[in-house]
PDB file of N, CA and C in Angstrom:
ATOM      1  N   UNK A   1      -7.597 239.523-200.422  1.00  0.00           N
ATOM      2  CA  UNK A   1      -8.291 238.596-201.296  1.00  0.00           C
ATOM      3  C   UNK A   1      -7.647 237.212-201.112  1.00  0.00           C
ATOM      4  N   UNK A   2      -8.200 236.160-201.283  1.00  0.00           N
ATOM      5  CA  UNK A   2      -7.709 234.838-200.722  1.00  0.00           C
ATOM      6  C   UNK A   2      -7.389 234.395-201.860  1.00  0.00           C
ATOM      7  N   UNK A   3      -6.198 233.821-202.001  1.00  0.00           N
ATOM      8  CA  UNK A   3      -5.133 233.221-202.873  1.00  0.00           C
ATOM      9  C   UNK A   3      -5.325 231.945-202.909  1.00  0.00           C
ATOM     10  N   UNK A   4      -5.219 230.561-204.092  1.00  0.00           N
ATOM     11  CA  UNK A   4      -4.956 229.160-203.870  1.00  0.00           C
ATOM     12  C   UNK A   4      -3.871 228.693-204.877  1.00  0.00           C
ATOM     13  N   UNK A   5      -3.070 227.410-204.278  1.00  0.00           N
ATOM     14  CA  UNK A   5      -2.511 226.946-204.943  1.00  0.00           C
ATOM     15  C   UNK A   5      -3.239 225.773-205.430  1.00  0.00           C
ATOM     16  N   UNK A   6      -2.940 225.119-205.940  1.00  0.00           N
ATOM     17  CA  UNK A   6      -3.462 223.157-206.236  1.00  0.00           C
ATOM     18  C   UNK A   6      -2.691 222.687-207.123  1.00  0.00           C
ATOM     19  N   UNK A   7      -2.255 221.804-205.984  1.00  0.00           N
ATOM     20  CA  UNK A   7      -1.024 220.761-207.075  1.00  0.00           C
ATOM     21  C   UNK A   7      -2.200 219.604-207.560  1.00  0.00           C
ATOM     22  N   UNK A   8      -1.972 218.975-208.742  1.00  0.00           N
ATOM     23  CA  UNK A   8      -2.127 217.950-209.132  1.00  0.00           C
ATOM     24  C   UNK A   8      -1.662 217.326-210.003  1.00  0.00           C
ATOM     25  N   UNK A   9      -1.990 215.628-209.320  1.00  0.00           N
ATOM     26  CA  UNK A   9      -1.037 214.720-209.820  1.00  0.00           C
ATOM     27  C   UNK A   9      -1.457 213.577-210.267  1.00  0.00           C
ATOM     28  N   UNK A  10      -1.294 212.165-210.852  1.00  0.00           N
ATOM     29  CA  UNK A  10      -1.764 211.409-211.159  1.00  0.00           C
ATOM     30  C   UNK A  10      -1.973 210.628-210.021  1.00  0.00           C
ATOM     31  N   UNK A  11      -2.693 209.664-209.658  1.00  0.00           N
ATOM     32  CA  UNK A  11      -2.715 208.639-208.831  1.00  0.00           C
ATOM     33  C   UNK A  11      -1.804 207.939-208.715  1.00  0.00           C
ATOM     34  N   UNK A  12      -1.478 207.371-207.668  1.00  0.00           N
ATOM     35  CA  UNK A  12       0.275 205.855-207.454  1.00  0.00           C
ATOM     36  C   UNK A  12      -0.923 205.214-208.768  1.00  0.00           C
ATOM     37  N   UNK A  13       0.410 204.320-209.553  1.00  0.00           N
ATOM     38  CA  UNK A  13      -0.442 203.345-210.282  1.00  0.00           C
ATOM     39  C   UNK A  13      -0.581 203.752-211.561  1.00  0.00           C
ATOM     40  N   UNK A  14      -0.832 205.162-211.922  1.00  0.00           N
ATOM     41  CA  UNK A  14      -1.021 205.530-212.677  1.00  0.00           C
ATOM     42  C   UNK A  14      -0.009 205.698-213.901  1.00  0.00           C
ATOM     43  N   UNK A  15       0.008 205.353-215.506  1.00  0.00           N
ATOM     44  CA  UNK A  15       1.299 205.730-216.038  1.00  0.00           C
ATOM     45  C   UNK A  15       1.243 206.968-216.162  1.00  0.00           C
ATOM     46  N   UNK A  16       2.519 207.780-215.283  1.00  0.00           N
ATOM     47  CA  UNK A  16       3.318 208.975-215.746  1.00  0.00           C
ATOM     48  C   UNK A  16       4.080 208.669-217.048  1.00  0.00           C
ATOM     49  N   UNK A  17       3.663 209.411-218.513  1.00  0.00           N
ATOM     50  CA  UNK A  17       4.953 209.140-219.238  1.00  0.00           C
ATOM     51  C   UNK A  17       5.385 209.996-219.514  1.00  0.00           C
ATOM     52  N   UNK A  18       4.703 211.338-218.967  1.00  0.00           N
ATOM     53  CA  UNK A  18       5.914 212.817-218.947  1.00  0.00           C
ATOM     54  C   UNK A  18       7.264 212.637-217.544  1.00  0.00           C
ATOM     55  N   UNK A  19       6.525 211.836-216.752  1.00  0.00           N
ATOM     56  CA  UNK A  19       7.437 211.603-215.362  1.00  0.00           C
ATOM     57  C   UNK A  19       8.662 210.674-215.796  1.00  0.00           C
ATOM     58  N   UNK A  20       8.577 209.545-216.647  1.00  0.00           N
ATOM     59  CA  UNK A  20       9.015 208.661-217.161  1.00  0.00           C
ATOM     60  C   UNK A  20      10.261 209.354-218.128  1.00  0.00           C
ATOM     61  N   UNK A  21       9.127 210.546-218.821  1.00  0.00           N
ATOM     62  CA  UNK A  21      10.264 210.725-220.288  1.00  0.00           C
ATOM     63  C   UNK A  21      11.468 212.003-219.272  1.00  0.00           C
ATOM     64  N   UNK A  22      11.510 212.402-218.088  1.00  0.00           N
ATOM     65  CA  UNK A  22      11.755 213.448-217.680  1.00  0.00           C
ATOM     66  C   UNK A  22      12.981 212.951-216.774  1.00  0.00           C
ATOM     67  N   UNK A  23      12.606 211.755-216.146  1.00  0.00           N
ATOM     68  CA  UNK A  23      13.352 210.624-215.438  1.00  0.00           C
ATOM     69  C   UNK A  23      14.423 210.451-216.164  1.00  0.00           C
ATOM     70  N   UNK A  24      14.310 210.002-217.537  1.00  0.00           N
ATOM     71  CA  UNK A  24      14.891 209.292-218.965  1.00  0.00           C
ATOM     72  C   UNK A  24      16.091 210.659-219.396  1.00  0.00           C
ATOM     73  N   UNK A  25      15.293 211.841-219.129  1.00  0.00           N
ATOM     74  CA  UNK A  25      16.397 212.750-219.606  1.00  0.00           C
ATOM     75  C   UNK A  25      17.500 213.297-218.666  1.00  0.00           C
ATOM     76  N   UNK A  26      17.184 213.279-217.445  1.00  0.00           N
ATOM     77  CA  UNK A  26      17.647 213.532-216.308  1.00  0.00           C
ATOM     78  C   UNK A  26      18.854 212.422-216.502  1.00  0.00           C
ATOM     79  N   UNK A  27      18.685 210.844-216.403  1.00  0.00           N
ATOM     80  CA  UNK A  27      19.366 210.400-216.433  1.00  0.00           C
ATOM     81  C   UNK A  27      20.499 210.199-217.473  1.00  0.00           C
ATOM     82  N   UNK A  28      20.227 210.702-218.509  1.00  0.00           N
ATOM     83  CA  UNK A  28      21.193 210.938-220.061  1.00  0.00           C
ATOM     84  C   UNK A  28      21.941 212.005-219.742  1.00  0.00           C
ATOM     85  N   UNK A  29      21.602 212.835-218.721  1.00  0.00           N
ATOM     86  CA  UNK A  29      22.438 213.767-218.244  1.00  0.00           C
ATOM     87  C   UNK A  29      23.396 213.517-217.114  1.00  0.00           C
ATOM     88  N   UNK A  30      23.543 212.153-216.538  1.00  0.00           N
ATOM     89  CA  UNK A  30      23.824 211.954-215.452  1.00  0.00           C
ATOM     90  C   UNK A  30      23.275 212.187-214.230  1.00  0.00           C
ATOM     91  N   UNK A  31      21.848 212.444-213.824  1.00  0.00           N
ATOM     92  CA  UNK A  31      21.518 212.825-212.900  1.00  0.00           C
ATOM     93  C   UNK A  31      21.052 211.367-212.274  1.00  0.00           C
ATOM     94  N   UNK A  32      21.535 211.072-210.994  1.00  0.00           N
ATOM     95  CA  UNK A  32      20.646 209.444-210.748  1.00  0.00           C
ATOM     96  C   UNK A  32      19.209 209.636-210.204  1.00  0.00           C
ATOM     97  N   UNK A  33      17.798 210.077-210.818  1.00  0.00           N
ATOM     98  CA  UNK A  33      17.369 210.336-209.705  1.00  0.00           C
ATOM     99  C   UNK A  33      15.756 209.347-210.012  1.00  0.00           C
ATOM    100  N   UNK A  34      15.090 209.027-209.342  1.00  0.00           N
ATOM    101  CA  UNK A  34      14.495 208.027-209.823  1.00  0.00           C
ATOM    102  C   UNK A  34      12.503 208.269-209.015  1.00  0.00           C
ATOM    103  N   UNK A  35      11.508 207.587-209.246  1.00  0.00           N
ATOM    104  CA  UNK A  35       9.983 208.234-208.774  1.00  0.00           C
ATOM    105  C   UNK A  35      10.229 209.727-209.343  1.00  0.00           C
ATOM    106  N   UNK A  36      10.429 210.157-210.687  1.00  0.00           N
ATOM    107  CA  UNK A  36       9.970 211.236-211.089  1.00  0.00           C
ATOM    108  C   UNK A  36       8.427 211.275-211.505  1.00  0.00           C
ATOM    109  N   UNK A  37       7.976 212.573-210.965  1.00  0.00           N
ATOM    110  CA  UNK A  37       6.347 212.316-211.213  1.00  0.00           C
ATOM    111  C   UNK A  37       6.056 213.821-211.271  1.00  0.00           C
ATOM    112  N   UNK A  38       4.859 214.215-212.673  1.00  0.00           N
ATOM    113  CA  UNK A  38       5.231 215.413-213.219  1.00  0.00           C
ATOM    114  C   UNK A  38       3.384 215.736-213.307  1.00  0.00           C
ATOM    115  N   UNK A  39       3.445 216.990-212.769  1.00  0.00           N
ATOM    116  CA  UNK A  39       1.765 217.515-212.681  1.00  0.00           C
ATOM    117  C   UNK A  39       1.829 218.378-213.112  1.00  0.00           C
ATOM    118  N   UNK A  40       0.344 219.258-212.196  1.00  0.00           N
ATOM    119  CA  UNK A  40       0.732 220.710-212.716  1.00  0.00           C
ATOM    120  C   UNK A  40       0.074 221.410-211.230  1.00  0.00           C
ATOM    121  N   UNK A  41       0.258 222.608-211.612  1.00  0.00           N
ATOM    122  CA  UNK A  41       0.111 223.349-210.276  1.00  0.00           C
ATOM    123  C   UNK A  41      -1.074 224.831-211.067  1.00  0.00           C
ATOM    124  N   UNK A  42      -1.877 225.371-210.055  1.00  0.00           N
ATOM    125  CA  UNK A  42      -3.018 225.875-210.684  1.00  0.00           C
ATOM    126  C   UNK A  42      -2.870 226.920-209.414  1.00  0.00           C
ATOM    127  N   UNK A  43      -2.529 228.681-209.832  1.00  0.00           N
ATOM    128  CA  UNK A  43      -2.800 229.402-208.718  1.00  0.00           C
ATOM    129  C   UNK A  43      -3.905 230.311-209.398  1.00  0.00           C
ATOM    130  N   UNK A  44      -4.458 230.792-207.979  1.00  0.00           N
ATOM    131  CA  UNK A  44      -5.584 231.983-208.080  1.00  0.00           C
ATOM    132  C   UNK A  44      -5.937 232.852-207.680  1.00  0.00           C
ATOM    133  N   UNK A  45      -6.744 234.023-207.428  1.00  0.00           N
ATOM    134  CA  UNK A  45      -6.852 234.460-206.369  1.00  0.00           C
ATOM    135  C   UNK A  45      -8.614 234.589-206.375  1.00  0.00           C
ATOM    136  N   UNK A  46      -9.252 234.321-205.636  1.00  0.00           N
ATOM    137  CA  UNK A  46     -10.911 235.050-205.598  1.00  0.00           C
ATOM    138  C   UNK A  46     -11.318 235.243-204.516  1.00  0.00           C
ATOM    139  N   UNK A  47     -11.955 236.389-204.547  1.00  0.00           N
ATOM    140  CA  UNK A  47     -12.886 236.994-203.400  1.00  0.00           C
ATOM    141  C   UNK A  47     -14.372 236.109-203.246  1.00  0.00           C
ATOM    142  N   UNK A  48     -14.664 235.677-202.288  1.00  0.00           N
ATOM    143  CA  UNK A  48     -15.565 235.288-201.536  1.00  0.00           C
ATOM    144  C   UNK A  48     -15.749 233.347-202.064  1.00  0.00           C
ATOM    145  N   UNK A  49     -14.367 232.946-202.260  1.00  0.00           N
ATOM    146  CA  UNK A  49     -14.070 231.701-202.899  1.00  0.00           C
ATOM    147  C   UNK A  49     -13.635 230.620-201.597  1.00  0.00           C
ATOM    148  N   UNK A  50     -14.462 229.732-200.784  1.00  0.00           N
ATOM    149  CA  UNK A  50     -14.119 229.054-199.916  1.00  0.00           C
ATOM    150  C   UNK A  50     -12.807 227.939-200.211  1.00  0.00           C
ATOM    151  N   UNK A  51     -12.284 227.277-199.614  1.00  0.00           N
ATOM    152  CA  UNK A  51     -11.672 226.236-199.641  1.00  0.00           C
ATOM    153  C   UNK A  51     -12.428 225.106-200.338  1.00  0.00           C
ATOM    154  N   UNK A  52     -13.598 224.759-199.603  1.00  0.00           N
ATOM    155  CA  UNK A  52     -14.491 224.001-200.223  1.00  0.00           C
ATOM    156  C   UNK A  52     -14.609 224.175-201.539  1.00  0.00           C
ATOM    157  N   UNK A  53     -15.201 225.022-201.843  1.00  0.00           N
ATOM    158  CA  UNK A  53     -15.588 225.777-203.645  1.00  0.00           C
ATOM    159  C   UNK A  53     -14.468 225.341-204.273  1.00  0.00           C
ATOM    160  N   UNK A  54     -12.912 225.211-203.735  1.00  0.00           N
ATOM    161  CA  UNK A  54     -11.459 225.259-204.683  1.00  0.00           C
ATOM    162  C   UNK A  54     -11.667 223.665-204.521  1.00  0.00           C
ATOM    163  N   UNK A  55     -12.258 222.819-203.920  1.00  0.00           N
ATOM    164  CA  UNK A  55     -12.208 221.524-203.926  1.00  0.00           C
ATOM    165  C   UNK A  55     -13.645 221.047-205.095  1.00  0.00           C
ATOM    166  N   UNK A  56     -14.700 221.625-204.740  1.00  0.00           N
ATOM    167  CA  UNK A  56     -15.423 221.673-205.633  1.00  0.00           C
ATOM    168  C   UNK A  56     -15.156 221.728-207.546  1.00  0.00           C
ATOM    169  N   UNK A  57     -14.468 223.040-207.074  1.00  0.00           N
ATOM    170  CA  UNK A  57     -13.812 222.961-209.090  1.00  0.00           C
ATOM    171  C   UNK A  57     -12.835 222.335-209.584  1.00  0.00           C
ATOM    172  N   UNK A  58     -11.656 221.913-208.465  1.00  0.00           N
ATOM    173  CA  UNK A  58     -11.171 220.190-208.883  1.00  0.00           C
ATOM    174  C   UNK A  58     -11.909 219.203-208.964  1.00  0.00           C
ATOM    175  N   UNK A  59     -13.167 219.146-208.290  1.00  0.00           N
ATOM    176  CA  UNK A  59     -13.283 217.761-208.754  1.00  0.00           C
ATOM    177  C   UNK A  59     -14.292 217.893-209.862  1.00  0.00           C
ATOM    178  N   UNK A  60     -14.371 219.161-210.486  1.00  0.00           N
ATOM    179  CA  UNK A  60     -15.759 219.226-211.466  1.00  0.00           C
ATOM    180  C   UNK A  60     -15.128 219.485-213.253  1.00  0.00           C
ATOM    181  N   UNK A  61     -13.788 220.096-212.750  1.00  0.00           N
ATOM    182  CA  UNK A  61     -13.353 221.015-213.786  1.00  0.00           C
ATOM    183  C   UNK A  61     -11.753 220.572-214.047  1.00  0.00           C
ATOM    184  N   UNK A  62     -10.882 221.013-212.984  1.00  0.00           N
ATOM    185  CA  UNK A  62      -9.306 221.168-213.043  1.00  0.00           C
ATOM    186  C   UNK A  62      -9.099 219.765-212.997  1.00  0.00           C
ATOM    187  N   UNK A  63      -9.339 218.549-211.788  1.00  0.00           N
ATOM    188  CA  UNK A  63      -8.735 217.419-212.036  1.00  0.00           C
ATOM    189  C   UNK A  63      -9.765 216.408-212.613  1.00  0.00           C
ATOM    190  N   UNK A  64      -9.344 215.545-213.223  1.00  0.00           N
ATOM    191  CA  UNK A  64      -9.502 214.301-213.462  1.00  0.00           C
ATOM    192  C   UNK A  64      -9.910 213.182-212.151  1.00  0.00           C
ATOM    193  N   UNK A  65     -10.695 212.892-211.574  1.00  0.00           N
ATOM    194  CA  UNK A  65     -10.810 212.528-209.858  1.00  0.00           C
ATOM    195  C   UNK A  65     -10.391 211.037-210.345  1.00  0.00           C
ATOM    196  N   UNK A  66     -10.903 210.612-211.513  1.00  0.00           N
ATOM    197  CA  UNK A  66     -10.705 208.947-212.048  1.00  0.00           C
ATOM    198  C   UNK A  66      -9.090 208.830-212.057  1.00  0.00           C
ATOM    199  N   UNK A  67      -8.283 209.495-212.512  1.00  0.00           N
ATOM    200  CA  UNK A  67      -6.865 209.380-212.285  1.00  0.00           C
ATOM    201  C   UNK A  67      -5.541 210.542-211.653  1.00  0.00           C
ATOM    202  N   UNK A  68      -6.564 211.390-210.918  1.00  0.00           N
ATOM    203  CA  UNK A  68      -5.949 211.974-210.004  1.00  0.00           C
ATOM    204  C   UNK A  68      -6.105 212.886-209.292  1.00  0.00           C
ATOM    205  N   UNK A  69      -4.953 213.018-207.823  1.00  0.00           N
ATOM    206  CA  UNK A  69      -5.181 213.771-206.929  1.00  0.00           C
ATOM    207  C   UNK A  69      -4.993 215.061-206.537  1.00  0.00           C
ATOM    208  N   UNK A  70      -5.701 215.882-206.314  1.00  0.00           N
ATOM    209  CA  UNK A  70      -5.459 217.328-205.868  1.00  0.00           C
ATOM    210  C   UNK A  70      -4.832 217.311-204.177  1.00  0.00           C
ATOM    211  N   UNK A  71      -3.939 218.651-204.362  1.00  0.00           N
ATOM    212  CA  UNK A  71      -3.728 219.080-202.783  1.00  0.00           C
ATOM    213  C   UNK A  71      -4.214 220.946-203.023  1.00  0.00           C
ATOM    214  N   UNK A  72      -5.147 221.781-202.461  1.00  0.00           N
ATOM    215  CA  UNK A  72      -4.965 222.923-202.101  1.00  0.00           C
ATOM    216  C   UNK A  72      -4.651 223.745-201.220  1.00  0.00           C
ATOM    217  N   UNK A  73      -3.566 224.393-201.112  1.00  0.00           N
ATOM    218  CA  UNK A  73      -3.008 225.199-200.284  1.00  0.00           C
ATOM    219  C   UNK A  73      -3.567 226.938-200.566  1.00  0.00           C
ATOM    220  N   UNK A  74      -3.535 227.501-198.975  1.00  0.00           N
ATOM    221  CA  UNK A  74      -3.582 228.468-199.140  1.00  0.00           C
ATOM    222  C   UNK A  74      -2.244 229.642-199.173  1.00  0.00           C
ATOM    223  N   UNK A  75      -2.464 230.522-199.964  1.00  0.00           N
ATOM    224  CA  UNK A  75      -1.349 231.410-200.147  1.00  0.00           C
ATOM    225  C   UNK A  75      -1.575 232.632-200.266  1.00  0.00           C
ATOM    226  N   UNK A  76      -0.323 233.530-200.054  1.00  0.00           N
ATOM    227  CA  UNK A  76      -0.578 234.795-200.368  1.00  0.00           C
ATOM    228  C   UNK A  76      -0.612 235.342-201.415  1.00  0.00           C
ATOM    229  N   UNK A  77      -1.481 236.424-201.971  1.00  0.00           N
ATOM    230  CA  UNK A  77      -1.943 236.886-203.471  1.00  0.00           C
ATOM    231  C   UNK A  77      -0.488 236.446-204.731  1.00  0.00           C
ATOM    232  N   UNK A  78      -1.099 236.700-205.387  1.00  0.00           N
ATOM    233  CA  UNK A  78      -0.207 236.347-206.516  1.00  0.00           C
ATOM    234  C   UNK A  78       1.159 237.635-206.716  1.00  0.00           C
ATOM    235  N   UNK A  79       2.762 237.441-206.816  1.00  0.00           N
ATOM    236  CA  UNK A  79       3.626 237.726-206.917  1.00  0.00           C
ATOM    237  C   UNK A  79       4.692 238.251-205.820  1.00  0.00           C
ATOM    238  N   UNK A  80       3.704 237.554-204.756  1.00  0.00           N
ATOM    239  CA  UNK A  80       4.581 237.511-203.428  1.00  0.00           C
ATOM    240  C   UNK A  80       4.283 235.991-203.208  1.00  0.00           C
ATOM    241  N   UNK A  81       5.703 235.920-202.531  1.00  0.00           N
ATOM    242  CA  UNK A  81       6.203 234.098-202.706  1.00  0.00           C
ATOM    243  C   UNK A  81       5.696 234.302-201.147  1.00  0.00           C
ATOM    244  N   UNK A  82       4.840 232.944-200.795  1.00  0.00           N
ATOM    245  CA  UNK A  82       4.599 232.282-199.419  1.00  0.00           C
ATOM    246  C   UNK A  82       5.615 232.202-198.595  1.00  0.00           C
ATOM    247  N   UNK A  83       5.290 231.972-197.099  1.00  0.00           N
ATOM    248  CA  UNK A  83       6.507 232.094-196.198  1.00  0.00           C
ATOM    249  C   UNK A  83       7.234 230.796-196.245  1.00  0.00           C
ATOM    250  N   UNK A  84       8.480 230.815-196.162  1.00  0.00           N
ATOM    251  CA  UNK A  84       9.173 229.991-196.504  1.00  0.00           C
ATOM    252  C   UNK A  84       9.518 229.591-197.577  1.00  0.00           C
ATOM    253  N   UNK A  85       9.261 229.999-198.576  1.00  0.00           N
ATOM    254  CA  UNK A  85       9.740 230.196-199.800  1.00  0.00           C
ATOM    255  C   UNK A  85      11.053 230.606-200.377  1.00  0.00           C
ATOM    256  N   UNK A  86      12.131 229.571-200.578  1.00  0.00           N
ATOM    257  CA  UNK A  86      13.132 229.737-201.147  1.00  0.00           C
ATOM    258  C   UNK A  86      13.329 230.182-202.527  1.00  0.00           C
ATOM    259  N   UNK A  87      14.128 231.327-203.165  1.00  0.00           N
ATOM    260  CA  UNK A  87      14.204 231.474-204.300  1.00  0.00           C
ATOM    261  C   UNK A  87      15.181 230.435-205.042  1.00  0.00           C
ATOM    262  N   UNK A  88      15.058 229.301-205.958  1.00  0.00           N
ATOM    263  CA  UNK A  88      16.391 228.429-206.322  1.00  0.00           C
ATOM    264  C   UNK A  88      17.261 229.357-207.432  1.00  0.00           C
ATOM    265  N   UNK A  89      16.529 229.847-208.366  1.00  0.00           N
ATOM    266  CA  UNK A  89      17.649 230.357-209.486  1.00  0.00           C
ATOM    267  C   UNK A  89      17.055 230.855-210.737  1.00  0.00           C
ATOM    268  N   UNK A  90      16.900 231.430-211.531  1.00  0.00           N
ATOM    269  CA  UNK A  90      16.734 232.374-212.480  1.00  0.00           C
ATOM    270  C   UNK A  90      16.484 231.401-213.784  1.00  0.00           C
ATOM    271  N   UNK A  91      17.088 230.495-214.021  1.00  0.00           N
ATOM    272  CA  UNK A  91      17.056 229.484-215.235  1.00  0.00           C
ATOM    273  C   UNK A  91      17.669 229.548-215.921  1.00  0.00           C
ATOM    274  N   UNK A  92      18.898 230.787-216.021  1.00  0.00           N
ATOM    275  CA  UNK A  92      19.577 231.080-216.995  1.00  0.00           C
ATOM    276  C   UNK A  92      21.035 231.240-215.968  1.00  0.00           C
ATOM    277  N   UNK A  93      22.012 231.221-217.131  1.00  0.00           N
ATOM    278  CA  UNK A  93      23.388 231.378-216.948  1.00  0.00           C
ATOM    279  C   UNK A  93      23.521 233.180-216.506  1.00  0.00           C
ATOM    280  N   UNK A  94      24.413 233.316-215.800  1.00  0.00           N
ATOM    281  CA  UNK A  94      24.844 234.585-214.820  1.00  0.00           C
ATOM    282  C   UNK A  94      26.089 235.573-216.039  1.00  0.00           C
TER     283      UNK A  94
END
């Protein structure tokens, strides 16, 4: 069954103020890190669902086209990580 990802994001230009407030906390923590920019990511899986069709329901439904951009990737079904896929860490203390 064919799997999608879709990142989306705001347009350059656009105010991020979750990117902004995320930037802001990062840095109260000491982190220097700066162009923080904060979306969301949309996976799926459907049978007989083109690429096209996943571009279709971003621009009808999932994104906003007036202030922002989609990327869809294809992937493998849901709870197996894509190739190349690094695991970073659990979120919690060991």
């Amino acid at each position: 069954m064919p799997a999608f990802r879709i990142v989306i994001m705001l347009k350059p230009g656009v105010l991020d103020a979750a990117g902004q407030a995320v930037q802001r906390g990062l840095h109260a923590l000491g982190y220097g890190v700066d162009g923080v920019r904060v979306g969301k990511v949309i996976e799926f899986e459907a049978d007989g669902v083109t690429r096209d069709a996943v571009g279709d329901m971003c621009a009808r439904f999932l994104a906003n086209p007036l202030i922002e951009t989609w990327r869809i990737e294809e992937t493998t079904p849901t709870g197996t990580a894509p190739a190349g896929t690094v695991p970073v860490g659990t979120g919690g203390a060991a």
